[in-house]
C-alpha atoms as a PDB file:
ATOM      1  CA  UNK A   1       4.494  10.359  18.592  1.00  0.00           C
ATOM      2  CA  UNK A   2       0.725   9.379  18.433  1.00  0.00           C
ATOM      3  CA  UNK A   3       0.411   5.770  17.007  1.00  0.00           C
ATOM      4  CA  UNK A   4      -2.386   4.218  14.795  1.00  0.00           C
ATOM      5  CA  UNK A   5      -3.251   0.791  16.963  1.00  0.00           C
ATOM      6  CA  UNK A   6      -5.869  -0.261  14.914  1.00  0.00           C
ATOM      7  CA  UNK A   7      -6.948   0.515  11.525  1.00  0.00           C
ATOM      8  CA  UNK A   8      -9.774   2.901  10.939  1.00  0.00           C
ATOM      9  CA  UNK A   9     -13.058   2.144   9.834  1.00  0.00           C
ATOM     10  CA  UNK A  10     -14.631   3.475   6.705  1.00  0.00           C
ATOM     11  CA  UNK A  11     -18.231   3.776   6.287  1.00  0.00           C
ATOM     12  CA  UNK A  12     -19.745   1.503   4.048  1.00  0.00           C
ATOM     13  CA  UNK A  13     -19.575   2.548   0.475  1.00  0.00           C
ATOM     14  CA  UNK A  14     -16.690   4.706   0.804  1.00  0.00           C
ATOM     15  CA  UNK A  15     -14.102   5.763  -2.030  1.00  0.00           C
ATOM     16  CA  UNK A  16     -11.519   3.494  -1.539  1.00  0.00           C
ATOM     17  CA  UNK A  17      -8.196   5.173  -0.744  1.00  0.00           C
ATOM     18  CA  UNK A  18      -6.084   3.784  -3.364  1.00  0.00           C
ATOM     19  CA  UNK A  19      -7.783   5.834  -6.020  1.00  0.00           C
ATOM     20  CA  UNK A  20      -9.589   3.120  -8.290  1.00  0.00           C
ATOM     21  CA  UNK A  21     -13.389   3.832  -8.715  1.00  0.00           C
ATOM     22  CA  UNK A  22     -15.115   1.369  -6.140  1.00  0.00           C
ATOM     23  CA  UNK A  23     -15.830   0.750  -3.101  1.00  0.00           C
ATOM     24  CA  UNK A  24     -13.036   0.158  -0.364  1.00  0.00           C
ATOM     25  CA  UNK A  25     -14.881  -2.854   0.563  1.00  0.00           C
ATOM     26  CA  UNK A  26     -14.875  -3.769  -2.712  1.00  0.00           C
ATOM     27  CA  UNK A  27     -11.410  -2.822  -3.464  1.00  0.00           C
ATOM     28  CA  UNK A  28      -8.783  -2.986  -1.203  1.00  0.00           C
ATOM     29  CA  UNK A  29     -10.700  -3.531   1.669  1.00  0.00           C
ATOM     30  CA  UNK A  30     -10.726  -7.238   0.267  1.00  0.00           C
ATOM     31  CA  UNK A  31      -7.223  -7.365   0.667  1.00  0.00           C
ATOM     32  CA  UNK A  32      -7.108  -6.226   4.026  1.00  0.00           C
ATOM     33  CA  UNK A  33      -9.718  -8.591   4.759  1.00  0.00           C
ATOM     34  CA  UNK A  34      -7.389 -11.569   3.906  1.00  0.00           C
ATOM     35  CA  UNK A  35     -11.051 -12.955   1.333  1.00  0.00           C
ATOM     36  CA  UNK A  36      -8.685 -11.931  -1.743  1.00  0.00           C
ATOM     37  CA  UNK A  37      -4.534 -11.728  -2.694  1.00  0.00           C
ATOM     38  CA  UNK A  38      -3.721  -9.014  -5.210  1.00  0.00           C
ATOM     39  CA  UNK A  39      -2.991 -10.247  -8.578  1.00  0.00           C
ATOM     40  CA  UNK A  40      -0.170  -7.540 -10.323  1.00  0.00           C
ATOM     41  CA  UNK A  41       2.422  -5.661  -8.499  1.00  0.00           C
ATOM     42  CA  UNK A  42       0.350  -2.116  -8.876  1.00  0.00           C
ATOM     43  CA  UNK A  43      -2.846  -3.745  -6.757  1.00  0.00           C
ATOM     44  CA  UNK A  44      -0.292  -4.341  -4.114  1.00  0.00           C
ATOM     45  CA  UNK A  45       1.102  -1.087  -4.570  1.00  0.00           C
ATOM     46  CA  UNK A  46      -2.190   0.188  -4.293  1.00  0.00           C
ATOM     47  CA  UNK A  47      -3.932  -2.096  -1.109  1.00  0.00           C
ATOM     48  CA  UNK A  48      -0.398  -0.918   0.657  1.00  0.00           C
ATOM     49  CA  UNK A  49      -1.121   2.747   0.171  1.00  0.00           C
ATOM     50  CA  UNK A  50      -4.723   2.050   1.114  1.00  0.00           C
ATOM     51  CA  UNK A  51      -3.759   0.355   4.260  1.00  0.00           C
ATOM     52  CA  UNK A  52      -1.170   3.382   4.950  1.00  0.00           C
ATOM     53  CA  UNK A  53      -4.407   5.736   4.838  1.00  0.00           C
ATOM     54  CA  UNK A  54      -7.122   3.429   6.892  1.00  0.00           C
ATOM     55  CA  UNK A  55      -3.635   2.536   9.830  1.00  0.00           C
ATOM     56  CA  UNK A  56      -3.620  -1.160   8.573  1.00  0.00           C
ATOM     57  CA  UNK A  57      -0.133  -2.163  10.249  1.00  0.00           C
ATOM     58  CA  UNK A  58      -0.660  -5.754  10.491  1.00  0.00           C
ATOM     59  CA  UNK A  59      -1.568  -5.708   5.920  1.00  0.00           C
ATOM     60  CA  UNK A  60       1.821  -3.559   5.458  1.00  0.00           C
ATOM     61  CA  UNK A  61       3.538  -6.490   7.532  1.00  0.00           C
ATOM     62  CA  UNK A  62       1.871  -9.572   5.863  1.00  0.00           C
ATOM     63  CA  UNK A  63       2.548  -8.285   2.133  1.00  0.00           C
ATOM     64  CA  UNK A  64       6.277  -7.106   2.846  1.00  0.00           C
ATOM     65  CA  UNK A  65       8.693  -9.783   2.034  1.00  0.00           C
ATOM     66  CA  UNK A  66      10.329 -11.762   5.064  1.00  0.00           C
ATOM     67  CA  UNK A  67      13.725 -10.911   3.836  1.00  0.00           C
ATOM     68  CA  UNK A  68      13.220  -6.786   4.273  1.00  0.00           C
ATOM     69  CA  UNK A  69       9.992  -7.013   7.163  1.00  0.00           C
ATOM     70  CA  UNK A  70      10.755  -4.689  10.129  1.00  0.00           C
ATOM     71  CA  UNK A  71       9.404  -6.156  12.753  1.00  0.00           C
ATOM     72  CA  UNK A  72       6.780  -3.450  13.004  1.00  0.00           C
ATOM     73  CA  UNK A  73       5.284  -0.496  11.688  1.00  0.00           C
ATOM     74  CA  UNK A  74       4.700   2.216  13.601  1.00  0.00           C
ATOM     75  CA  UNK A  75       1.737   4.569  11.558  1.00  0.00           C
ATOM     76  CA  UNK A  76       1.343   8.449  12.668  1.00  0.00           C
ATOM     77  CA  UNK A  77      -2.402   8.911  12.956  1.00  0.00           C
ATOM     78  CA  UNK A  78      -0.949  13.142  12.751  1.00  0.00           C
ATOM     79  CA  UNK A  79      -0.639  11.660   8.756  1.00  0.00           C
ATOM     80  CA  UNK A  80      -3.546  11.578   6.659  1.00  0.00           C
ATOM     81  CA  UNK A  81      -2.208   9.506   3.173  1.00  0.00           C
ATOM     82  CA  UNK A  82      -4.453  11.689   0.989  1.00  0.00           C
ATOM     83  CA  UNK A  83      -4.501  10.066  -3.040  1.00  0.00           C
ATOM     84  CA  UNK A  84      -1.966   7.849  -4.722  1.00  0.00           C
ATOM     85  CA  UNK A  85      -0.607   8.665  -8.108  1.00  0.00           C
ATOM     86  CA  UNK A  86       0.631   5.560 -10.451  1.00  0.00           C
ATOM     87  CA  UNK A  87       3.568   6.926 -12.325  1.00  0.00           C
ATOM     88  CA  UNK A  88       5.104   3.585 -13.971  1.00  0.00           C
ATOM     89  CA  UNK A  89       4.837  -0.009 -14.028  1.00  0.00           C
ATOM     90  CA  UNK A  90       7.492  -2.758 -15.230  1.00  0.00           C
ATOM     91  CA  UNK A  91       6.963  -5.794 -14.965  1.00  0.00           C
ATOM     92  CA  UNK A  92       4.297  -7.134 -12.134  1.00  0.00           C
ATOM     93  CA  UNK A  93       1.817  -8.672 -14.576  1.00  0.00           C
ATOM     94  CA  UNK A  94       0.034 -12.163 -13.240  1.00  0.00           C
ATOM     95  CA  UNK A  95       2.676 -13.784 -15.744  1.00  0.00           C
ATOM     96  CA  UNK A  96       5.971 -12.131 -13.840  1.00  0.00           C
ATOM     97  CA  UNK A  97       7.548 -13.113 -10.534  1.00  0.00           C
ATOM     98  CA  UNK A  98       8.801  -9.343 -10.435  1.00  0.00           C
ATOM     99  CA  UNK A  99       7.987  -5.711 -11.223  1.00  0.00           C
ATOM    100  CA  UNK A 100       8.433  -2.486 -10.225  1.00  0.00           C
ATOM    101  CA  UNK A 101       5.930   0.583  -9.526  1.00  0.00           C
ATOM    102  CA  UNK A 102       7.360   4.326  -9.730  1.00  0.00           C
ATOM    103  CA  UNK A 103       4.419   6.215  -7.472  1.00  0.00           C
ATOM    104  CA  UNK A 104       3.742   9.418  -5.555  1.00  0.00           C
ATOM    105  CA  UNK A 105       1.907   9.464  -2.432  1.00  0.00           C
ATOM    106  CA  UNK A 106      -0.210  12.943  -1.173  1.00  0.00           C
ATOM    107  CA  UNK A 107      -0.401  13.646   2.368  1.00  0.00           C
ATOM    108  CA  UNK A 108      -0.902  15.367   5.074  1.00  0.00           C
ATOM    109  CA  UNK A 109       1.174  16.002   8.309  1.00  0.00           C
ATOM    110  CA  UNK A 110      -0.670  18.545  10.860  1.00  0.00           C
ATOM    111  CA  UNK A 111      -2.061  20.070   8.343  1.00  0.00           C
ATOM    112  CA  UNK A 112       0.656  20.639   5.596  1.00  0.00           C
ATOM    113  CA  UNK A 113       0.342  18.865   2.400  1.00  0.00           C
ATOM    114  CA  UNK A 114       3.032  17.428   0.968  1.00  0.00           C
ATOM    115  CA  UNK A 115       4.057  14.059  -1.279  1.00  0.00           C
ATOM    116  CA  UNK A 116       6.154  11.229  -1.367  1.00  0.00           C
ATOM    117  CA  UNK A 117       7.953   9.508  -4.593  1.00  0.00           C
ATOM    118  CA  UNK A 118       9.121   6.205  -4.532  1.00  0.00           C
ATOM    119  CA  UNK A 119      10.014   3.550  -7.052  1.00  0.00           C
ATOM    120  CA  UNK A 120       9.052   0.511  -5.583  1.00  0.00           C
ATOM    121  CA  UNK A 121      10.220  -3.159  -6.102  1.00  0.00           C
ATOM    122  CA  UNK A 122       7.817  -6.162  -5.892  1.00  0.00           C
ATOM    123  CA  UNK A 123       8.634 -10.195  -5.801  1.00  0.00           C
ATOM    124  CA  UNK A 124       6.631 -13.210  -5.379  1.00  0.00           C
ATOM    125  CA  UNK A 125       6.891 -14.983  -2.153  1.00  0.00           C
ATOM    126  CA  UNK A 126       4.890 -18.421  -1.546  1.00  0.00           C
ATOM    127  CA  UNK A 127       2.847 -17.006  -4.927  1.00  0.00           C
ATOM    128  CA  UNK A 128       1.756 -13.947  -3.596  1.00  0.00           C
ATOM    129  CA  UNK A 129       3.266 -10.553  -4.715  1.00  0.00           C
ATOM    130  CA  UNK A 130       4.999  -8.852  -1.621  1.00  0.00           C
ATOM    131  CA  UNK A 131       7.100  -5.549  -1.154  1.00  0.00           C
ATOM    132  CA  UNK A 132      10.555  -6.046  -1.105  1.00  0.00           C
ATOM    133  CA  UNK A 133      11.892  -2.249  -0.483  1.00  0.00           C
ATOM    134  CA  UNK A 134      12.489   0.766  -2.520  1.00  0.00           C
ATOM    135  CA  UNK A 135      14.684   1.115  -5.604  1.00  0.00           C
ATOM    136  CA  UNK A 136      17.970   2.281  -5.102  1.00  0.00           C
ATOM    137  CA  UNK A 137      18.588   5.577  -7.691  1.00  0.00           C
ATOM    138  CA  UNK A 138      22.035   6.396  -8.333  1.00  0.00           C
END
């Protein structure tokens, strides 16, 4: 399976993936950068699906939380992560230590669209919001 070994590079100005109206360099490109943490549960949700759709491995890693980090990600470059879709918050505010996002992610895999939906769960580790794994339904 083709890997992603380094994330891609977006031209200046672009869109930025997660689907907020600025720049990615601006946006979550910040993040990526390390020059800024993100301050609710949903901007994490967010710079995570951004760095899904540029092949930042080495962001999804740093913002997952130690307790559930594989110790890599492997990212298809065949996938294109398309648009993100917010569906629900709880929680996640700068005044919570937890919160979860409900989300659907658009993509494409050799040219079929499809999505993704997850509900998401978020924690604070060492004051920074990190992804702890997906919400068990049921």
């Amino acid at each position: 399976m083709p890997r992603r070994d380094r994330p891609v590079r977006l031209p200046a100005g672009s869109a930025c993936p997660c689907g907020l109206p600025s720049p990615y360099e601006d946006c979550c490109g910040r993040f990526h950068r390390g020059a800024a943490s993100a301050t609710t549960a949903e901007a994490l949700m967010r710079s995570r699906f951004s760095a899904f759709s540029v092949g930042d491995a080495a962001y999804l890693l740093r913002t997952w939380h130690p307790s559930t980090r594989p110790p890599h990600v492997d990212l298809d470059r065949r996938v294109s992560w398309t648009r993100l879709e917010i569906l629900g918050t709880t929680g996640g505010t700068v005044v919570h230590t937890d919160g979860t996002v409900r989300f659907r992610a658009h993509y494409v895999d050799r040219g079929v669209e499809g999505h993704m939906d997850e509900h998401s769960r978020f924690v604070r580790h060492d004051g920074d919001w990190t992804y702890l794994a997906a919400v068990e339904h049921g």
